[in-house]
C-alpha atoms as a PDB file:
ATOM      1  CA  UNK A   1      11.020  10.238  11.395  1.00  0.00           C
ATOM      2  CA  UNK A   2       7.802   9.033  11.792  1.00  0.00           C
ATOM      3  CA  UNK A   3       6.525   5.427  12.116  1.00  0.00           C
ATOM      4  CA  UNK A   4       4.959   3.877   8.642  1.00  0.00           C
ATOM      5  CA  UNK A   5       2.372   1.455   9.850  1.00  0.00           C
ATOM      6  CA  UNK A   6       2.313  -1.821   7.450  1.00  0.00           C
ATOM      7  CA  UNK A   7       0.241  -5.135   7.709  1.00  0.00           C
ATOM      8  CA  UNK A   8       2.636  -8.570   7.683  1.00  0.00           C
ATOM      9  CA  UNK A   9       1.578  -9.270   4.321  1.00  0.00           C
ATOM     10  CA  UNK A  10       2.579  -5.972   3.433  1.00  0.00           C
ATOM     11  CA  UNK A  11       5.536  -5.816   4.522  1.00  0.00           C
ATOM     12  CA  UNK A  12       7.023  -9.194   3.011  1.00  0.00           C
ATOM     13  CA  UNK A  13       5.489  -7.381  -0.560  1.00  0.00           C
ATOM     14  CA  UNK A  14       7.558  -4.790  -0.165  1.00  0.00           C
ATOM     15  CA  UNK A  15      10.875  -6.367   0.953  1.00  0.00           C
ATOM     16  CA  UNK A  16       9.633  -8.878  -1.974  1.00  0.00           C
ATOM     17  CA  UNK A  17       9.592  -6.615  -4.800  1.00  0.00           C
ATOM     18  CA  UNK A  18      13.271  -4.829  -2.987  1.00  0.00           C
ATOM     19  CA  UNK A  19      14.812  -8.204  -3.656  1.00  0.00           C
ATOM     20  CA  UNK A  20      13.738  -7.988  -6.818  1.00  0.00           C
ATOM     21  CA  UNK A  21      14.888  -4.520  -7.709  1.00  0.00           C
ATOM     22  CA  UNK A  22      17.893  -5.888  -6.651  1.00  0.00           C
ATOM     23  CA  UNK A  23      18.627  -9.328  -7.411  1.00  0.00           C
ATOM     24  CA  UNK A  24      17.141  -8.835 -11.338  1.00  0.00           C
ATOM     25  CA  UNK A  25      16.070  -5.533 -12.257  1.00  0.00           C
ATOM     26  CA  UNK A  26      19.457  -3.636 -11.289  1.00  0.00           C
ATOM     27  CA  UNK A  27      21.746  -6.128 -12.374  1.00  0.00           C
ATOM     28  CA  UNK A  28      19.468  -6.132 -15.872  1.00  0.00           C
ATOM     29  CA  UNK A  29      19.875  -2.417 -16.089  1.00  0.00           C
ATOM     30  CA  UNK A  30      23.169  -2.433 -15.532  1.00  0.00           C
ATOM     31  CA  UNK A  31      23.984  -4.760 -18.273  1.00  0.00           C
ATOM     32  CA  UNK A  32      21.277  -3.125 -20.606  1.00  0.00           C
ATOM     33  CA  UNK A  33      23.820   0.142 -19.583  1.00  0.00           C
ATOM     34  CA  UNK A  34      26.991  -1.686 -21.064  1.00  0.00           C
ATOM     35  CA  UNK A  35      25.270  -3.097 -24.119  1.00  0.00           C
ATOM     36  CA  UNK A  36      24.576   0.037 -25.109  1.00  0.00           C
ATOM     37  CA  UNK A  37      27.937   1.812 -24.200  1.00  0.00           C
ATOM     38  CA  UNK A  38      29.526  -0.890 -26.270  1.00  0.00           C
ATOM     39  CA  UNK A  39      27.453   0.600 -29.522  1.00  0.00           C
ATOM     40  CA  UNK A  40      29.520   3.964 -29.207  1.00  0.00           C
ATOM     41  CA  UNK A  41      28.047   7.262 -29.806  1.00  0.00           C
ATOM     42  CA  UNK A  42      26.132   8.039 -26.609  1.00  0.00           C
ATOM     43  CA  UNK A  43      25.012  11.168 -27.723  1.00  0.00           C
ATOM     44  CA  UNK A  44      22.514   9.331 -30.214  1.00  0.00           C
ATOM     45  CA  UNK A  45      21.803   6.000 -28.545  1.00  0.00           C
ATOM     46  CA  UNK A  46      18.538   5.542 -27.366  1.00  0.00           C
ATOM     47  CA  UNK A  47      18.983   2.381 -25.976  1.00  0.00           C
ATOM     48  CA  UNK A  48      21.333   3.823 -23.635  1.00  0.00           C
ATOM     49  CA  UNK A  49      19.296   6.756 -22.815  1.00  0.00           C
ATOM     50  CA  UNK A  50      16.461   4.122 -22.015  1.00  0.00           C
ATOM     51  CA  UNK A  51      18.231   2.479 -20.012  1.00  0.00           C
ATOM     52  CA  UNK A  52      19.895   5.333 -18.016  1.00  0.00           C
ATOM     53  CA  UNK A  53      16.148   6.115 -17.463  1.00  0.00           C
ATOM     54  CA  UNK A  54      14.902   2.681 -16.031  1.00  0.00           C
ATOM     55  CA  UNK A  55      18.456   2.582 -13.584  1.00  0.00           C
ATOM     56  CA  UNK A  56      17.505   6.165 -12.010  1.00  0.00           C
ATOM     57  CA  UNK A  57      13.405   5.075 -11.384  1.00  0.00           C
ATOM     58  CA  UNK A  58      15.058   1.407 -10.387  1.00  0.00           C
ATOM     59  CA  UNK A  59      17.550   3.206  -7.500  1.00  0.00           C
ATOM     60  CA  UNK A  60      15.224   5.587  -6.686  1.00  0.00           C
ATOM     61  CA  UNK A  61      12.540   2.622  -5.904  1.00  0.00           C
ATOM     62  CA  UNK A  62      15.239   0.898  -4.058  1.00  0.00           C
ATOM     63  CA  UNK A  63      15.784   3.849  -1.693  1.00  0.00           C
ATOM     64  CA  UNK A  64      12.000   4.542  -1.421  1.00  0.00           C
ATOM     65  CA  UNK A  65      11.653   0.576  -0.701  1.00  0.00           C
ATOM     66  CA  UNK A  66      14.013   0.754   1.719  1.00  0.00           C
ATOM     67  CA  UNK A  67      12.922   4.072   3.545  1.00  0.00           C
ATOM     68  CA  UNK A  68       9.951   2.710   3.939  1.00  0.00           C
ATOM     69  CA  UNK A  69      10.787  -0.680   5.436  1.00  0.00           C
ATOM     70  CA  UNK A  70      13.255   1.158   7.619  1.00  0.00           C
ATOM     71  CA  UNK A  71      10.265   2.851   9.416  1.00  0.00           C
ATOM     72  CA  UNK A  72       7.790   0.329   9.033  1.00  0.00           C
ATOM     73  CA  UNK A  73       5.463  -0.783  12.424  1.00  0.00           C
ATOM     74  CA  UNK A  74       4.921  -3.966  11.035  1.00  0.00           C
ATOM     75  CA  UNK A  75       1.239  -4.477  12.358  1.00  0.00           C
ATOM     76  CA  UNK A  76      -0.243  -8.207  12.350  1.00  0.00           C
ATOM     77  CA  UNK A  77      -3.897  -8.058  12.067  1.00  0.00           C
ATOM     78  CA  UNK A  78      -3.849 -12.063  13.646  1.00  0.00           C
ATOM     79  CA  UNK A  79      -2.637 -10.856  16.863  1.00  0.00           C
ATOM     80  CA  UNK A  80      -4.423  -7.288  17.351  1.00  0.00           C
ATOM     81  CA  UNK A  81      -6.709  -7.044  20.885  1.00  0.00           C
ATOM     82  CA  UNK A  82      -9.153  -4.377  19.873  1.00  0.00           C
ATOM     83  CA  UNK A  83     -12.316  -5.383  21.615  1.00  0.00           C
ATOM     84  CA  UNK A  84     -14.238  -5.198  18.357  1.00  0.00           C
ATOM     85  CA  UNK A  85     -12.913  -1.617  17.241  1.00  0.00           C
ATOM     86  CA  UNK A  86     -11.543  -0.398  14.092  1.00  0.00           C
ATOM     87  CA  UNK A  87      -8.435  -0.035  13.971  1.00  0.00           C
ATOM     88  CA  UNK A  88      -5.137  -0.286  11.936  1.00  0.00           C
ATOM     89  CA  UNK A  89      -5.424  -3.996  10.115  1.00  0.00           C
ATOM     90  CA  UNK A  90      -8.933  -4.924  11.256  1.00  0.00           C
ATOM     91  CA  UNK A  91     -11.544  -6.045   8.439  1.00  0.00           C
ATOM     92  CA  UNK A  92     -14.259  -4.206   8.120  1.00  0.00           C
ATOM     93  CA  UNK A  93     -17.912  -5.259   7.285  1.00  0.00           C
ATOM     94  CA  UNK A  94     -19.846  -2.729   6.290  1.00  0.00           C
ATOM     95  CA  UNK A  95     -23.684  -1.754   4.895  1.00  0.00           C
ATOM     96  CA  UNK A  96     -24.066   1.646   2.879  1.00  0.00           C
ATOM     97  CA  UNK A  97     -27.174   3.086   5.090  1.00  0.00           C
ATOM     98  CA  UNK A  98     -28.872   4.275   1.952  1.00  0.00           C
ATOM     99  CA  UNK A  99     -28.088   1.690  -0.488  1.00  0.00           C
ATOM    100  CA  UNK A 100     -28.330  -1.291   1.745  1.00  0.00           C
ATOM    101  CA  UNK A 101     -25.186  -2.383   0.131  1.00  0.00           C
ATOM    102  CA  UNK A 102     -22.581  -4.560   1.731  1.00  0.00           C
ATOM    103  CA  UNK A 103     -18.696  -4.526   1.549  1.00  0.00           C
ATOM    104  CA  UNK A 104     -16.014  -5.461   3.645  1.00  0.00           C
ATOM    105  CA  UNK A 105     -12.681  -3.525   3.740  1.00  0.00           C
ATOM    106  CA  UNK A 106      -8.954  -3.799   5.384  1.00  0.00           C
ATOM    107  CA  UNK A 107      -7.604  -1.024   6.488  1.00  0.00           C
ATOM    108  CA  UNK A 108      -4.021  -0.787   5.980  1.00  0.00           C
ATOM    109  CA  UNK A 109      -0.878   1.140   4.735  1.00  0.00           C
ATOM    110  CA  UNK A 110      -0.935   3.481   2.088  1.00  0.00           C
ATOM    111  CA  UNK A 111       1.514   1.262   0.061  1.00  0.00           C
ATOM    112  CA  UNK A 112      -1.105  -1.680   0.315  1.00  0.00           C
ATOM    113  CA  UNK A 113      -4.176   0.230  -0.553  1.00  0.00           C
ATOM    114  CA  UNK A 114      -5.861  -1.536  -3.468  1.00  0.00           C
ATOM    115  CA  UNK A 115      -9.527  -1.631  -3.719  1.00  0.00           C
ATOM    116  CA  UNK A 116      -9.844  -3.707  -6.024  1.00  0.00           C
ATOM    117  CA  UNK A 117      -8.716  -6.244  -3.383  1.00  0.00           C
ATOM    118  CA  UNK A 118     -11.057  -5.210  -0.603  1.00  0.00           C
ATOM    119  CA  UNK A 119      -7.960  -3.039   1.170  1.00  0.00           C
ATOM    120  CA  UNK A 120      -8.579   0.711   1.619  1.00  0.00           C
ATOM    121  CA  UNK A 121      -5.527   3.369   3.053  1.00  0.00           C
ATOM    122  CA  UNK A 122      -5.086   4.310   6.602  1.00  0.00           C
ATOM    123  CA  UNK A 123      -5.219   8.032   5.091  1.00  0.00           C
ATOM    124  CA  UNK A 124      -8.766   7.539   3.257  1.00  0.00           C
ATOM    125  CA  UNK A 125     -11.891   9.276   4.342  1.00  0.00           C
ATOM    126  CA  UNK A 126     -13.788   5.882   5.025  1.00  0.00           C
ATOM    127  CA  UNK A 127     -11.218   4.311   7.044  1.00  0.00           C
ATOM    128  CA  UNK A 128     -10.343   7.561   8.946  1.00  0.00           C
ATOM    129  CA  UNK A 129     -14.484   7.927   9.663  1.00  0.00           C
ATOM    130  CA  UNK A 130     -14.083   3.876  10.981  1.00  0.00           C
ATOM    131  CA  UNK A 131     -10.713   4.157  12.841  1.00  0.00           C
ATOM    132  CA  UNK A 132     -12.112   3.792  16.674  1.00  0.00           C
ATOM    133  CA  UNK A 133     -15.959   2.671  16.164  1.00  0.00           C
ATOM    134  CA  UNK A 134     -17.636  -0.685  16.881  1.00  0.00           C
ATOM    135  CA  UNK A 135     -19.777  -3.447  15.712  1.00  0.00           C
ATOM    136  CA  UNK A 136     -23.121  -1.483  15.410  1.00  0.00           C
ATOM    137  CA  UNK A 137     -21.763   1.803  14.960  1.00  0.00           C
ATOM    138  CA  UNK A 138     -22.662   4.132  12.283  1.00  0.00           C
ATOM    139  CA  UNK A 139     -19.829   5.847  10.833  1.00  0.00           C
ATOM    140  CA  UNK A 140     -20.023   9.133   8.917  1.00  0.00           C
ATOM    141  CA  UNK A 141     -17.911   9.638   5.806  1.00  0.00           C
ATOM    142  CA  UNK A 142     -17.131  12.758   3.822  1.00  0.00           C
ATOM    143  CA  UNK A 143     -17.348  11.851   0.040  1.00  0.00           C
ATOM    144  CA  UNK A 144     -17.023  13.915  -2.918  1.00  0.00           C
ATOM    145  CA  UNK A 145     -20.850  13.368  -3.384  1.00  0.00           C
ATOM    146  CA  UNK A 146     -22.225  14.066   0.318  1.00  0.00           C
ATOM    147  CA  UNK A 147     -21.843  12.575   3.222  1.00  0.00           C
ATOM    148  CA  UNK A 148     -22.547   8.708   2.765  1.00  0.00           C
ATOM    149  CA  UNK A 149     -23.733   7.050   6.117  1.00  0.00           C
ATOM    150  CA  UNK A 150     -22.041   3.280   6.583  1.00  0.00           C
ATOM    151  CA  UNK A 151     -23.068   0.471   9.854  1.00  0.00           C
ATOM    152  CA  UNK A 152     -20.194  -1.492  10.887  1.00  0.00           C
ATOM    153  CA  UNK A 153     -21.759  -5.112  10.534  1.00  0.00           C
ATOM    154  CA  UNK A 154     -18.546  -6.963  11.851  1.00  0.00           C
ATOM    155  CA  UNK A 155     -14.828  -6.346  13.147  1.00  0.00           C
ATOM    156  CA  UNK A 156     -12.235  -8.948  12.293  1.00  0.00           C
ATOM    157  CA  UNK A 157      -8.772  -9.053  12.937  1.00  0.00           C
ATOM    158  CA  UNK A 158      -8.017 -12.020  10.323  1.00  0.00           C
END
């Protein structure tokens, strides 16, 4: 099986929301489960139908959870040695060629990825078109609109 690399941070967010899943949502379920048992007639009880629902997508979380952090390459950004190049965990500063706009990125794990929060997916055009460039470089990135043309301003590992 094949190594899933994960920043620190998100690592501990995933093994936070697996002790979660497991030390409130499960045992929740599992009551919500008897409640409903307790009403009789299963073959009309939506409550327990419901909750026979939310216990398979809880266990199958916890198994996908703990997959994942099984095969993890936990990847500290703090301690990286890149010489100034992109890679896995680095922050990105970037300018859009065209636009002159500026935005700064972290690239990490897939389960991470949340733009809204500045962190883009190891998988994603723009941080495959960064992975291996420096400070200065001009990176090329296939978008659904044309290629888009971005200069890596700074490289942090933060």
């Amino acid at each position: 099986m094949s190594k899933i690399p994960l920043t620190l941070l998100g690592a501990e967010l995933l093994r936070s929301e697996l002790h979660h899943l497991k030390t409130i949502d499960r045992p929740w379920v599992i009551n919500a489960i008897a409640e409903a048992r307790a009403q009789g007639d299963l073959s009309e009880n939506a409550e327990y139908e419901a909750a026979k629902e939310r216990q398979g997508f809880i266990e199958g979380r916890i198994i996908d959870l703990e997959g994942k952090l099984g095969s993890a390459q936990i990847i500290d950004p703090k301690t990286l040695n890149a010489d100034g190049r992109c890679v896995f965990g680095a922050t990105v500063a970037l300018e859009d060629v065209s636009t002159g706009d500026v935005m700064t990125y972290q690239i990490v794990g897939e389960d991470e990825a949340d733009i809204k929060q500045g962190k883009i997916s190891i998988n994603s055009p723009i941080a495959r078109a960064l992975i291996g460039k420096y400070g200065g470089d001009v990176a090329e990135v296939q978008a659904p609109g044309g290629v888009r043309e971005y200069e890596i301003i700074n490289v942090l590992y933060i």
